[in-house]
PDB file of N, CA and C in Angstrom:
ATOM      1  N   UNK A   1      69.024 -65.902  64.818  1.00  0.00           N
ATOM      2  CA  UNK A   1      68.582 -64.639  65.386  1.00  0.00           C
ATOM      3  C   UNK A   1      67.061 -64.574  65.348  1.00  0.00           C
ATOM      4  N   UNK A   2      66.680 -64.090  66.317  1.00  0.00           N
ATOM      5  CA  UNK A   2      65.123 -64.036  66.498  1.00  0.00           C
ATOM      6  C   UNK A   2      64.497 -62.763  65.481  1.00  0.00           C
ATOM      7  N   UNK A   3      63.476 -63.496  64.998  1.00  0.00           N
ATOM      8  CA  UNK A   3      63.045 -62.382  64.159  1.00  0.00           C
ATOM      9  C   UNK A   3      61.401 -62.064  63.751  1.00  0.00           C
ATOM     10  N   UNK A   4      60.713 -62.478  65.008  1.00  0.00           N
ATOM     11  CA  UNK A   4      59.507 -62.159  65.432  1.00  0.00           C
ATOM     12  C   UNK A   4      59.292 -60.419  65.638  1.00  0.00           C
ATOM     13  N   UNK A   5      58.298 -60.075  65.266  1.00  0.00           N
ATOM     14  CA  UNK A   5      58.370 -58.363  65.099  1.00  0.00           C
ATOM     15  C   UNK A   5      58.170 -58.252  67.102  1.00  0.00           C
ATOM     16  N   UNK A   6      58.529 -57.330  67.423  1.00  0.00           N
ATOM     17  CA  UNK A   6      58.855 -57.092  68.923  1.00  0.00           C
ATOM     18  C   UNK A   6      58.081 -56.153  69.495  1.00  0.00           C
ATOM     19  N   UNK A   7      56.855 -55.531  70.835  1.00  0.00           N
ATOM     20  CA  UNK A   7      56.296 -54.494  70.906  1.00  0.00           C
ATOM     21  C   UNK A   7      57.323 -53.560  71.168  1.00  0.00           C
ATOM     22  N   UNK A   8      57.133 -52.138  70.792  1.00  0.00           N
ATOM     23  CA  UNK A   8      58.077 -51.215  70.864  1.00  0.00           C
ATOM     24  C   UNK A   8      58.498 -51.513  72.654  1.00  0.00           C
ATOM     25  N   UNK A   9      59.814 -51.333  72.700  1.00  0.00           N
ATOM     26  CA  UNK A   9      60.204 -50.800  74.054  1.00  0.00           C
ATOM     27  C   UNK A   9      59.408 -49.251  74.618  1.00  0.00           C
ATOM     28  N   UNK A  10      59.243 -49.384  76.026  1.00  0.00           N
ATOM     29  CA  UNK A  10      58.370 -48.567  76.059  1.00  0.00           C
ATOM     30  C   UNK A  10      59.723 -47.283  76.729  1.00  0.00           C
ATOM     31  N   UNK A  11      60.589 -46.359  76.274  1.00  0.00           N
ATOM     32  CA  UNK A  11      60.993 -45.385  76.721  1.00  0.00           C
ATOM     33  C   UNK A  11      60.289 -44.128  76.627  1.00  0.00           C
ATOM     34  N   UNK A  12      60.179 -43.348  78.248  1.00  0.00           N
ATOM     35  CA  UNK A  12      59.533 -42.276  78.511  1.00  0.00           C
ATOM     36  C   UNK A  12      59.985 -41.248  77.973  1.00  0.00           C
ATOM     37  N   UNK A  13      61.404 -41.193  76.912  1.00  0.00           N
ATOM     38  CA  UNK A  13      62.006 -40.178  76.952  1.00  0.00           C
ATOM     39  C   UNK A  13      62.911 -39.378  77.746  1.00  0.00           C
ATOM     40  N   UNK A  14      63.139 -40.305  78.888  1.00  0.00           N
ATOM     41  CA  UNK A  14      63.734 -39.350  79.891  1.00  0.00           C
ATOM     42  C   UNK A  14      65.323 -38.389  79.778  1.00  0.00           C
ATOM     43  N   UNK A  15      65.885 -39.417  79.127  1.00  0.00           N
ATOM     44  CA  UNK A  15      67.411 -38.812  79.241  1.00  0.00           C
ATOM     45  C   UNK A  15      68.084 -39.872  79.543  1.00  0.00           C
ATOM     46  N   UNK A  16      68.124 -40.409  80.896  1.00  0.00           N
ATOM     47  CA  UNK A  16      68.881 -40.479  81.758  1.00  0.00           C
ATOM     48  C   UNK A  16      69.906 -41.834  81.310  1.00  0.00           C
ATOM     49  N   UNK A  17      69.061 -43.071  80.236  1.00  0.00           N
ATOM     50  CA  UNK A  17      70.762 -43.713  79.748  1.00  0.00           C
ATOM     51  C   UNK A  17      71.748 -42.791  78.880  1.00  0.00           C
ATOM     52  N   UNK A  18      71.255 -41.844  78.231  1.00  0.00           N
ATOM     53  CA  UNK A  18      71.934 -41.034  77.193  1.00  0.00           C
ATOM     54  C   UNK A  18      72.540 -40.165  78.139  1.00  0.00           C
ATOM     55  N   UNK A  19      72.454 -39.176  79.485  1.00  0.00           N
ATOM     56  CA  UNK A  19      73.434 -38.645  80.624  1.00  0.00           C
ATOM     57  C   UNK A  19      73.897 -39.836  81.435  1.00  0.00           C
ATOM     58  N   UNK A  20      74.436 -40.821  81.135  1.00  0.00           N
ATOM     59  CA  UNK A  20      75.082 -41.597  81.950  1.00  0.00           C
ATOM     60  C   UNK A  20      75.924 -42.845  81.130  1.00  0.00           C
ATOM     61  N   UNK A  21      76.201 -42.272  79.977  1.00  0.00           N
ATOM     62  CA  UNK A  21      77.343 -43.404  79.383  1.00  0.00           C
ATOM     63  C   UNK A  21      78.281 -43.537  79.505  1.00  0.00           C
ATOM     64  N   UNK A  22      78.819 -42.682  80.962  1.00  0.00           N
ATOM     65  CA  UNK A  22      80.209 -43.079  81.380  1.00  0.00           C
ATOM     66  C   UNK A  22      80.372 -44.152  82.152  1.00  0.00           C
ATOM     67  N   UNK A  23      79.270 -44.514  82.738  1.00  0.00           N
ATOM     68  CA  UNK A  23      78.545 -46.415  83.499  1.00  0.00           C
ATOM     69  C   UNK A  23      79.351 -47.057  82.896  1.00  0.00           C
ATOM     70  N   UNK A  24      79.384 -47.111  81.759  1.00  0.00           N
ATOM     71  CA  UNK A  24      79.652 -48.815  80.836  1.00  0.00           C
ATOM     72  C   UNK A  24      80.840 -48.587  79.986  1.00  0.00           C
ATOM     73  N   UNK A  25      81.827 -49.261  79.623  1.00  0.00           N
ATOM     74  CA  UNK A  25      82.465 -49.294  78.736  1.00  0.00           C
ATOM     75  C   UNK A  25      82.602 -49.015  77.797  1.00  0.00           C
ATOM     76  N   UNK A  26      81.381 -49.609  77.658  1.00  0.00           N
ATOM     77  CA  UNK A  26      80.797 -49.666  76.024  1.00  0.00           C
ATOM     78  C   UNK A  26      80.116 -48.614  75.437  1.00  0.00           C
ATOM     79  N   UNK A  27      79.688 -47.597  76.425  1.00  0.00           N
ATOM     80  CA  UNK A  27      79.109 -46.491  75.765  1.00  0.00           C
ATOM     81  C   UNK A  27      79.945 -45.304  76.147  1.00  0.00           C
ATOM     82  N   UNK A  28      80.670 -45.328  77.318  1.00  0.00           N
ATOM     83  CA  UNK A  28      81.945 -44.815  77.365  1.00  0.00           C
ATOM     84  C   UNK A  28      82.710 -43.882  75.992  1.00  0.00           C
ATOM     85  N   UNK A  29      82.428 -44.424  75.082  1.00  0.00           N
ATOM     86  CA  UNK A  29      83.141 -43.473  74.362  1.00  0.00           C
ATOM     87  C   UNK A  29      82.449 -42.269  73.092  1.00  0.00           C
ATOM     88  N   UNK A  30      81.129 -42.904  73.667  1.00  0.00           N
ATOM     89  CA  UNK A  30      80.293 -41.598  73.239  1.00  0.00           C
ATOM     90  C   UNK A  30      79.862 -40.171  74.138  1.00  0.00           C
ATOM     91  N   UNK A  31      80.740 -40.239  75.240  1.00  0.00           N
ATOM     92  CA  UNK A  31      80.623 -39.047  76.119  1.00  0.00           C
ATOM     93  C   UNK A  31      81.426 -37.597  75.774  1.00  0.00           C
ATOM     94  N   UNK A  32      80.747 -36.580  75.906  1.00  0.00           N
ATOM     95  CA  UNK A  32      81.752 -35.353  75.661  1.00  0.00           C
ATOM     96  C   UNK A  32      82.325 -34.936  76.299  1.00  0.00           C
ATOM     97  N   UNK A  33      82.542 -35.901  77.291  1.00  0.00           N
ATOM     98  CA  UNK A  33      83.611 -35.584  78.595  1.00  0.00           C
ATOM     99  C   UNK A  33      83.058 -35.618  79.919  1.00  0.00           C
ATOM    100  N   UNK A  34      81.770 -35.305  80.385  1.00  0.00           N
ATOM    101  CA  UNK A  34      81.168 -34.950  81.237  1.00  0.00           C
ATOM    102  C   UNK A  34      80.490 -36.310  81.742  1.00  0.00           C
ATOM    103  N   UNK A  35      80.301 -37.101  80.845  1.00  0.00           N
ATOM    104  CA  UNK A  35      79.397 -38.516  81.370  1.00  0.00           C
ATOM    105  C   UNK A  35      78.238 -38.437  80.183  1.00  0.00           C
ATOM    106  N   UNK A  36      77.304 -37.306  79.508  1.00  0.00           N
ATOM    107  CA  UNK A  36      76.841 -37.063  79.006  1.00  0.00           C
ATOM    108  C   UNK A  36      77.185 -37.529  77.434  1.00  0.00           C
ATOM    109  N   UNK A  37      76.129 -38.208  76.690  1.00  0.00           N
ATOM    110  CA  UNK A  37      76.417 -38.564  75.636  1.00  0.00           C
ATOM    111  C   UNK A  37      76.758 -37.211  74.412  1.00  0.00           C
ATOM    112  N   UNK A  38      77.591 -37.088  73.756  1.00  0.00           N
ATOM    113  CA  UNK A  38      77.502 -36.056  72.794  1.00  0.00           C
ATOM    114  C   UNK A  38      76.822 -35.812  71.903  1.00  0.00           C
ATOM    115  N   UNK A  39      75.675 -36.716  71.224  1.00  0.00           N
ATOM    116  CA  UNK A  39      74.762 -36.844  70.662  1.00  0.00           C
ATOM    117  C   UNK A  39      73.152 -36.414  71.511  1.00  0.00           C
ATOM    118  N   UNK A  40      73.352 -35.931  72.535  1.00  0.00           N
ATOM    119  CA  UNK A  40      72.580 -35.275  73.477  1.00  0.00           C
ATOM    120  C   UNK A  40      71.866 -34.170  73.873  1.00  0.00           C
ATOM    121  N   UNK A  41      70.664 -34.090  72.864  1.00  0.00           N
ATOM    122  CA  UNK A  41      70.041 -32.687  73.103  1.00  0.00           C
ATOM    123  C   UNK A  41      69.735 -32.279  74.704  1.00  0.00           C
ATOM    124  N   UNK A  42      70.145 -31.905  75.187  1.00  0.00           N
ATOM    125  CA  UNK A  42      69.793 -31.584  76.707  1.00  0.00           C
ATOM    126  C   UNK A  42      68.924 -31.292  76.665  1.00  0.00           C
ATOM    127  N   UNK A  43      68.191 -30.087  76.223  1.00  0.00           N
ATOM    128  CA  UNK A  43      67.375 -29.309  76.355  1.00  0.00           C
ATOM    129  C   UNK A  43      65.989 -29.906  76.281  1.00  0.00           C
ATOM    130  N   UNK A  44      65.929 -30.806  75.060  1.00  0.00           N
ATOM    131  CA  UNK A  44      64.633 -31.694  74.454  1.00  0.00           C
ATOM    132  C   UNK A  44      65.025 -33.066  74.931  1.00  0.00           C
ATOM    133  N   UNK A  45      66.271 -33.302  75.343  1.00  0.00           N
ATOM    134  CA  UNK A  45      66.207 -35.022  76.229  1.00  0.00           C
ATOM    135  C   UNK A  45      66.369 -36.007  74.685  1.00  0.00           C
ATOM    136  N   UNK A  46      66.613 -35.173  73.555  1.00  0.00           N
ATOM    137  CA  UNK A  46      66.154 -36.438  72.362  1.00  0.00           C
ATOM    138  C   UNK A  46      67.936 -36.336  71.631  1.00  0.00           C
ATOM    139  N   UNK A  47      67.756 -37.573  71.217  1.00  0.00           N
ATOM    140  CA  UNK A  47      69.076 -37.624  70.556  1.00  0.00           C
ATOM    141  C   UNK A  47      69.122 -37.064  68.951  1.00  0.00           C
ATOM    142  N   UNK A  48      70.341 -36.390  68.802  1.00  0.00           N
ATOM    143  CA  UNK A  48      70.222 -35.691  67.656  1.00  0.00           C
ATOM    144  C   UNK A  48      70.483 -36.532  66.566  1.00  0.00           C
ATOM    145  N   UNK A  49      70.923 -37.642  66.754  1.00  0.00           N
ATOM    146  CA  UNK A  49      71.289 -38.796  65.647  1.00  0.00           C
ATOM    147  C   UNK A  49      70.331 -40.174  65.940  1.00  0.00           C
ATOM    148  N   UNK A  50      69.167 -39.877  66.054  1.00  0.00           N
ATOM    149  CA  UNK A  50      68.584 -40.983  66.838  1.00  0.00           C
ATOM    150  C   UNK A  50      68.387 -42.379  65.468  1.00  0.00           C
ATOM    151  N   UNK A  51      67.965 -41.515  64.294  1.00  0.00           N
ATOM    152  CA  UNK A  51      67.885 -42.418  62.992  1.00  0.00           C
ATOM    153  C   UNK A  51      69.379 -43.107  62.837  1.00  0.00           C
ATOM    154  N   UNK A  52      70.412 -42.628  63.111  1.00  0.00           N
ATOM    155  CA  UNK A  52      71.299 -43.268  62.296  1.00  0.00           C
ATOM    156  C   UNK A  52      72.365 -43.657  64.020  1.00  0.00           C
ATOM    157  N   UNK A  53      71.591 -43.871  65.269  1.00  0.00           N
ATOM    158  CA  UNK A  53      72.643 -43.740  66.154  1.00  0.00           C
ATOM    159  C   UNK A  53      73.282 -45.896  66.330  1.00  0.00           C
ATOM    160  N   UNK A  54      74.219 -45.436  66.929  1.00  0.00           N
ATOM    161  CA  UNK A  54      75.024 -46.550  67.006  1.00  0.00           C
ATOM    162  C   UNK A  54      74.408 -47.853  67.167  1.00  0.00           C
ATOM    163  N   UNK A  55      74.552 -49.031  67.492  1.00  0.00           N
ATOM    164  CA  UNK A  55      74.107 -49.951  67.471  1.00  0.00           C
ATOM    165  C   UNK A  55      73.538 -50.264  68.654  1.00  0.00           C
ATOM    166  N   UNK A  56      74.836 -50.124  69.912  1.00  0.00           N
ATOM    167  CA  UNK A  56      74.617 -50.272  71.709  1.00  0.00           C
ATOM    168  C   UNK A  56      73.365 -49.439  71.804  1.00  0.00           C
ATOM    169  N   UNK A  57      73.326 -48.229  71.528  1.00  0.00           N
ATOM    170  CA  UNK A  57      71.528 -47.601  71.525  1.00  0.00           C
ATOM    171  C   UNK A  57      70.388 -48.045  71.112  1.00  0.00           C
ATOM    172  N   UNK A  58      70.181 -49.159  70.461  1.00  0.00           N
ATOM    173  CA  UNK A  58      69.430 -49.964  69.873  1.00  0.00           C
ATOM    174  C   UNK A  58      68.912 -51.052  70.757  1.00  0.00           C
ATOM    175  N   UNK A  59      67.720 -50.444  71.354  1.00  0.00           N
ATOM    176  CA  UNK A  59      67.395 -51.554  72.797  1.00  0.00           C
ATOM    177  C   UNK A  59      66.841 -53.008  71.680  1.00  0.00           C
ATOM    178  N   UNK A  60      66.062 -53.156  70.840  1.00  0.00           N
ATOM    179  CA  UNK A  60      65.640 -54.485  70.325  1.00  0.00           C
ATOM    180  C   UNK A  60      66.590 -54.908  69.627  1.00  0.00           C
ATOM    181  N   UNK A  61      67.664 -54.203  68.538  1.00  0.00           N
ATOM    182  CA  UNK A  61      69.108 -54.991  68.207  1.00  0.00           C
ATOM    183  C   UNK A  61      69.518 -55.502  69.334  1.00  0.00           C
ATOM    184  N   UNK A  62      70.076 -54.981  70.594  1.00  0.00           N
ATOM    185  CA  UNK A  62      70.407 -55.619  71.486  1.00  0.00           C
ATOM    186  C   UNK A  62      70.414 -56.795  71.713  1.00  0.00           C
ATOM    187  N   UNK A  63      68.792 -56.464  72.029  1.00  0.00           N
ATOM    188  CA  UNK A  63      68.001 -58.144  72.491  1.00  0.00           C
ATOM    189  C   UNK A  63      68.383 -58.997  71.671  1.00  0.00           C
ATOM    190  N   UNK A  64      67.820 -58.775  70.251  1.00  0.00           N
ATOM    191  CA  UNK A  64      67.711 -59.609  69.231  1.00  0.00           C
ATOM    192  C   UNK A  64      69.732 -60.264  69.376  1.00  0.00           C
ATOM    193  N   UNK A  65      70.483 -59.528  68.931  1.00  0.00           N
ATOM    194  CA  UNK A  65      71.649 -59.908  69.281  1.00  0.00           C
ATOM    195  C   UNK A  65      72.369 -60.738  70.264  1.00  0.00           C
ATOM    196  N   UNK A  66      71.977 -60.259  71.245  1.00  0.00           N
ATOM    197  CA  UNK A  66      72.796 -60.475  72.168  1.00  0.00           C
ATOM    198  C   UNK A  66      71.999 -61.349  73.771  1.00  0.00           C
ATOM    199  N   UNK A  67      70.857 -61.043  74.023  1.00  0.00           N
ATOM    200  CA  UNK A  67      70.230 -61.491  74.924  1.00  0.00           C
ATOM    201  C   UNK A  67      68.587 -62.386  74.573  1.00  0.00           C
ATOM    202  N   UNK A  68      68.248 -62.515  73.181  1.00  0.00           N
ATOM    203  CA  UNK A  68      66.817 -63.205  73.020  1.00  0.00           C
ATOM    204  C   UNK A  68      67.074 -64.616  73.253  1.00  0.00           C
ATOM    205  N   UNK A  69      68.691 -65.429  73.721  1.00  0.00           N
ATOM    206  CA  UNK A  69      68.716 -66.549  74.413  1.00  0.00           C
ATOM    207  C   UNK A  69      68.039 -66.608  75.450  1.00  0.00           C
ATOM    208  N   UNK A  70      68.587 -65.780  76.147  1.00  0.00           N
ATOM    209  CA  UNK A  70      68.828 -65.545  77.988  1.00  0.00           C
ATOM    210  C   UNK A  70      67.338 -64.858  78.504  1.00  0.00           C
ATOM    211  N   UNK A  71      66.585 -64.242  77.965  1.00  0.00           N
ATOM    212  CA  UNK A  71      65.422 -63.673  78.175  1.00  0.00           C
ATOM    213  C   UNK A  71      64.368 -63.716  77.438  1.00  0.00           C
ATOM    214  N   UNK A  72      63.136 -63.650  77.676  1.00  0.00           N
ATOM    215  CA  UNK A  72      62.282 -63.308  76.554  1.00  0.00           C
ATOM    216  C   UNK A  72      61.894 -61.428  76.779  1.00  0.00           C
ATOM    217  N   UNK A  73      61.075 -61.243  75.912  1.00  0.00           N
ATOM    218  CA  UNK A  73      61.262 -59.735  75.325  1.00  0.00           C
ATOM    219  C   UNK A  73      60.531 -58.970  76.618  1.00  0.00           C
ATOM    220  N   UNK A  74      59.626 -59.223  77.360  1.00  0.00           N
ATOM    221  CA  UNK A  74      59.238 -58.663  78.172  1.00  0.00           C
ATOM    222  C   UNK A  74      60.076 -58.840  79.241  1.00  0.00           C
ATOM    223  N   UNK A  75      61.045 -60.009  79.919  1.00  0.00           N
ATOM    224  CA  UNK A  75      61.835 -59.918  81.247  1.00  0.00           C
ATOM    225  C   UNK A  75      63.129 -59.048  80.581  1.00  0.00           C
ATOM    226  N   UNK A  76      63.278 -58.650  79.280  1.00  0.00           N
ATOM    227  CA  UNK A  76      64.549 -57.742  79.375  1.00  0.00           C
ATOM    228  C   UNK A  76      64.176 -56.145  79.387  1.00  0.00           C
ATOM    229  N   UNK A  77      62.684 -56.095  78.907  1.00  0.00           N
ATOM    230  CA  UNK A  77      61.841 -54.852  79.127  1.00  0.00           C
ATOM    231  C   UNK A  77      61.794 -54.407  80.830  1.00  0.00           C
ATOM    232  N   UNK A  78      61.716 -55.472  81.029  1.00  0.00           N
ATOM    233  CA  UNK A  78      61.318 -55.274  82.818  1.00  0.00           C
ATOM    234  C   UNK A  78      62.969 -54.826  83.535  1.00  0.00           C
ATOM    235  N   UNK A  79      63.787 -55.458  83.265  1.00  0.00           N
ATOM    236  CA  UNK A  79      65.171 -55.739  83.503  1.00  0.00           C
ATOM    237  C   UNK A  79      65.915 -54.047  82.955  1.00  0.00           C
ATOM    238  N   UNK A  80      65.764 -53.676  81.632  1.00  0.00           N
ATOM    239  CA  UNK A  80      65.468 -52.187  81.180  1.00  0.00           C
ATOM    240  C   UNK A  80      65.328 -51.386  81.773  1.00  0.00           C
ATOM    241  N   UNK A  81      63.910 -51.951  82.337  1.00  0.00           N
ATOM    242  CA  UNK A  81      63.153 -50.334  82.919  1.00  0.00           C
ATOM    243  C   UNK A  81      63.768 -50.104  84.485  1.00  0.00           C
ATOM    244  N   UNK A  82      63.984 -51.396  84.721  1.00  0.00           N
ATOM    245  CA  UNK A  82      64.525 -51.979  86.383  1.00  0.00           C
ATOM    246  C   UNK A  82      66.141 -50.378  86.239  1.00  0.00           C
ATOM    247  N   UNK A  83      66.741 -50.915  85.789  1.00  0.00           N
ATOM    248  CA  UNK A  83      68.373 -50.120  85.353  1.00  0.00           C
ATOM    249  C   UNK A  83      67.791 -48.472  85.150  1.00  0.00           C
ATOM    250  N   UNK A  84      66.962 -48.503  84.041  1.00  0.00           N
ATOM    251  CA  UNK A  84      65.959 -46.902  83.799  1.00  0.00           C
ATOM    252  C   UNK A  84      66.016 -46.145  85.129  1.00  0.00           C
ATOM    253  N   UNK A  85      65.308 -46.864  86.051  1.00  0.00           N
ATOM    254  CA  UNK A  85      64.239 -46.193  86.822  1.00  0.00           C
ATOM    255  C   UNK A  85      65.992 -45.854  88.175  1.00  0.00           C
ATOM    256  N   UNK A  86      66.743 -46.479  88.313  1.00  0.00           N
ATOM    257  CA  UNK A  86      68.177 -46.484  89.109  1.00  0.00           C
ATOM    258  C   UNK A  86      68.894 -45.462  88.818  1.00  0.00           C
ATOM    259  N   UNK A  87      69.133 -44.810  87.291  1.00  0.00           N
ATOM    260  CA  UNK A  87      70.009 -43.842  86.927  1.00  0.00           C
ATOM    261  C   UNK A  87      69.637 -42.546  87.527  1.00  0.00           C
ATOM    262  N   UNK A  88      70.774 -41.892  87.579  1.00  0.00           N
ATOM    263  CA  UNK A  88      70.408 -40.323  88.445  1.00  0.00           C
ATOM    264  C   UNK A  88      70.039 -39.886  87.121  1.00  0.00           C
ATOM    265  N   UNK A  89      69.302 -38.869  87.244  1.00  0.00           N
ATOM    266  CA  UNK A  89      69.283 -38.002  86.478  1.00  0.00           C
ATOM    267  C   UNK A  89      70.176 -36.740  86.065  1.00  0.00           C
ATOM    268  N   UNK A  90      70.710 -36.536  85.251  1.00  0.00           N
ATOM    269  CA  UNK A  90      72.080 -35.732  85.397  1.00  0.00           C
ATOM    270  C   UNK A  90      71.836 -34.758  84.394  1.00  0.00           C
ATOM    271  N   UNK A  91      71.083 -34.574  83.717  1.00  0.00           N
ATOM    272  CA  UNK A  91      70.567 -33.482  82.674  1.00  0.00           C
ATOM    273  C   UNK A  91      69.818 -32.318  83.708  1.00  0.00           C
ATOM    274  N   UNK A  92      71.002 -31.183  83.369  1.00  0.00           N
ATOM    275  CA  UNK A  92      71.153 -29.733  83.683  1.00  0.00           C
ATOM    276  C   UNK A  92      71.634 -28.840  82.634  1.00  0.00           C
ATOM    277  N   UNK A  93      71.032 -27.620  83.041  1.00  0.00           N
ATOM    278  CA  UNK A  93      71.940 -26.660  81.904  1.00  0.00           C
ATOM    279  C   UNK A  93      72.748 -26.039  82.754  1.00  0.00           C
ATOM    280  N   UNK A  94      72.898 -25.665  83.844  1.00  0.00           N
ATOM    281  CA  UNK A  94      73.584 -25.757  84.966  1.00  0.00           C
ATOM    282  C   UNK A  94      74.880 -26.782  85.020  1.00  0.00           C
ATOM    283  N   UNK A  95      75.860 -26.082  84.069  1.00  0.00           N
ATOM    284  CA  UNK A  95      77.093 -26.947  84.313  1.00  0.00           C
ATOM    285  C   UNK A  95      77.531 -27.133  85.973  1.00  0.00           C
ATOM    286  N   UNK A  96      77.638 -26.165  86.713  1.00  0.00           N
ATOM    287  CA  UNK A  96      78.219 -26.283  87.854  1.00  0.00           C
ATOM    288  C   UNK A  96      77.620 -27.072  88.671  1.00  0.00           C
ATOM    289  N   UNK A  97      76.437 -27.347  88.420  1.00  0.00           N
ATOM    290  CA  UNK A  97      75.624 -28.906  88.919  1.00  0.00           C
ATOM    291  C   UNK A  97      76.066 -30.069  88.633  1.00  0.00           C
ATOM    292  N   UNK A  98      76.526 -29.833  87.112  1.00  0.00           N
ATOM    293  CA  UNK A  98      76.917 -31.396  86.553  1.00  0.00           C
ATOM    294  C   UNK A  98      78.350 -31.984  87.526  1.00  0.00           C
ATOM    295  N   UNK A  99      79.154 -30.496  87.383  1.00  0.00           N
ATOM    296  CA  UNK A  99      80.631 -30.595  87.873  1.00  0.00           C
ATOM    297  C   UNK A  99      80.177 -31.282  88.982  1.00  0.00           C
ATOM    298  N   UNK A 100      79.771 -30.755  90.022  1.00  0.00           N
ATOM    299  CA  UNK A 100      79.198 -31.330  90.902  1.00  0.00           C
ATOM    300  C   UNK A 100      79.218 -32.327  91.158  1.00  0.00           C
ATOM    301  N   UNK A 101      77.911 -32.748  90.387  1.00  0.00           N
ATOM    302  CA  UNK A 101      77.326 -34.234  90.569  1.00  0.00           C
ATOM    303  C   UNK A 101      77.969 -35.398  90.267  1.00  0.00           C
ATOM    304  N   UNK A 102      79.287 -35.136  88.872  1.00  0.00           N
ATOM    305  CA  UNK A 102      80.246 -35.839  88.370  1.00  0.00           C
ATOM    306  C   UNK A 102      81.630 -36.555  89.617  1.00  0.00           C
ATOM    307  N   UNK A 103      81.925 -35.287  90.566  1.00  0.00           N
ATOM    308  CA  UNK A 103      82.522 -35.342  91.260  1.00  0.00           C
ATOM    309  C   UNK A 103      82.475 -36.410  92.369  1.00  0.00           C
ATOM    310  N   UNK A 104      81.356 -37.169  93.259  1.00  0.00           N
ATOM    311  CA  UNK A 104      80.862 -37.964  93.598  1.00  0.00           C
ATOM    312  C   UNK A 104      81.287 -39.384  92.779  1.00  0.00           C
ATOM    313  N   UNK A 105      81.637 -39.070  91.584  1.00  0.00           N
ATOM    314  CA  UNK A 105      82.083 -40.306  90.640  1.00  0.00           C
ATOM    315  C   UNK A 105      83.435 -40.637  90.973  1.00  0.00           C
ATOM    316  N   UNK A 106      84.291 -39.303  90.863  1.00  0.00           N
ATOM    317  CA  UNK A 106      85.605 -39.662  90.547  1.00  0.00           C
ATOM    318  C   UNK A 106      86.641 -40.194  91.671  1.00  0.00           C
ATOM    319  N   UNK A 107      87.511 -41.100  91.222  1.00  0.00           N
ATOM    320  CA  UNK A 107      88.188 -41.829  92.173  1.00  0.00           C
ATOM    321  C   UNK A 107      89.015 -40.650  93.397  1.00  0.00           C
ATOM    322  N   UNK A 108      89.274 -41.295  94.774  1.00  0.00           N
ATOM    323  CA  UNK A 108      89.786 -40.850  95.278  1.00  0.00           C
ATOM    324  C   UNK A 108      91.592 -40.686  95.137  1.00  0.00           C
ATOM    325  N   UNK A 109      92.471 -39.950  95.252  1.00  0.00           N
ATOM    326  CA  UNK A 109      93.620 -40.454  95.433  1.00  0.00           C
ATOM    327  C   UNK A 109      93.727 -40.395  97.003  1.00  0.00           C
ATOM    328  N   UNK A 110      94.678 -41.201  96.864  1.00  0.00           N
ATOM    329  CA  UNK A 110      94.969 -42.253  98.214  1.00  0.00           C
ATOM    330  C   UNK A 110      96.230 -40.762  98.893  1.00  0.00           C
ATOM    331  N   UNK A 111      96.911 -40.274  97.953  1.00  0.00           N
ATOM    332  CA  UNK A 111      97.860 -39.655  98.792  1.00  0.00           C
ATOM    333  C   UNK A 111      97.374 -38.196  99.097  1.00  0.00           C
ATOM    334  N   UNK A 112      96.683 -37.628  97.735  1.00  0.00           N
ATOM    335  CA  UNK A 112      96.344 -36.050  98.865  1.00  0.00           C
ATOM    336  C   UNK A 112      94.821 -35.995  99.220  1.00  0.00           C
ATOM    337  N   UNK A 113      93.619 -37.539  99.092  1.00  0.00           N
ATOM    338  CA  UNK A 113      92.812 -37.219  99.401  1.00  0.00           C
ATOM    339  C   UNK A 113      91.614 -36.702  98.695  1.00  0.00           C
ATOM    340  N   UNK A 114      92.494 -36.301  97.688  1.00  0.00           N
ATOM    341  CA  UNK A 114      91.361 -35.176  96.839  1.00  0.00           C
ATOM    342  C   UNK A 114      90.909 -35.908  96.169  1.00  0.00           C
ATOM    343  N   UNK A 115      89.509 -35.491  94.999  1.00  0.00           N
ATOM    344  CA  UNK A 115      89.382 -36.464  94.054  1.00  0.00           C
ATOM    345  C   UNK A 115      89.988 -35.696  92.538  1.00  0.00           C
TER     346      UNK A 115
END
């Protein structure tokens, strides 16, 4: 395992992997239903468990884990920010926005059409 000290990842704070962990599998099951992580201050965009949060939230564990074969630290920064900059933004206090916006997600059925 690589264990060269790493420059911080540079996150703006935005939100938007923490409103969208219904994307992946793997973060999939930190949602409170909505797509939205439950550990998710909306309001401040910051996670309320950020000291003690899971591992998959851990952009340099990651690397270090799982990708410091396949990349070096700046093409997975770039690769990061690449995915970052793609996510909608889905942080509202405006539930009936989220409903909304969620809706666009969900599968069609084939027999009445609806989603």
């Amino acid at each position: 395992m690589l264990t060269e000290k790493l420059k911080p990842f540079p996150c703006n704070g935005c939100g938007k992997c923490c409103a969208n962990v219904h994307l992946s599998e793997i973060t999939l099951p930190l949602s409170r239903g909505d797509g939205i992580c439950r550990h998710l201050d909306t309001v401040t965009k910051r996670c309320q468990i950020y000291d003690n949060r899971p591992d998959i939230c851990q952009v340099e564990l990651q690397y270090r884990e799982n990708y410091a074969e396949q990349f070096s630290w700046d093409e997975f920064i770039a690769i990061n920010l690449e995915i970052c900059e793609s996510l909608p933004d889905r942080i509202t206090t405006n539930s009936q926005d989220l409903i909304s916006g969620m809706s666009d997600q969900l599968p069609i059925d084939e027999e009445t059409n609806a989603r």
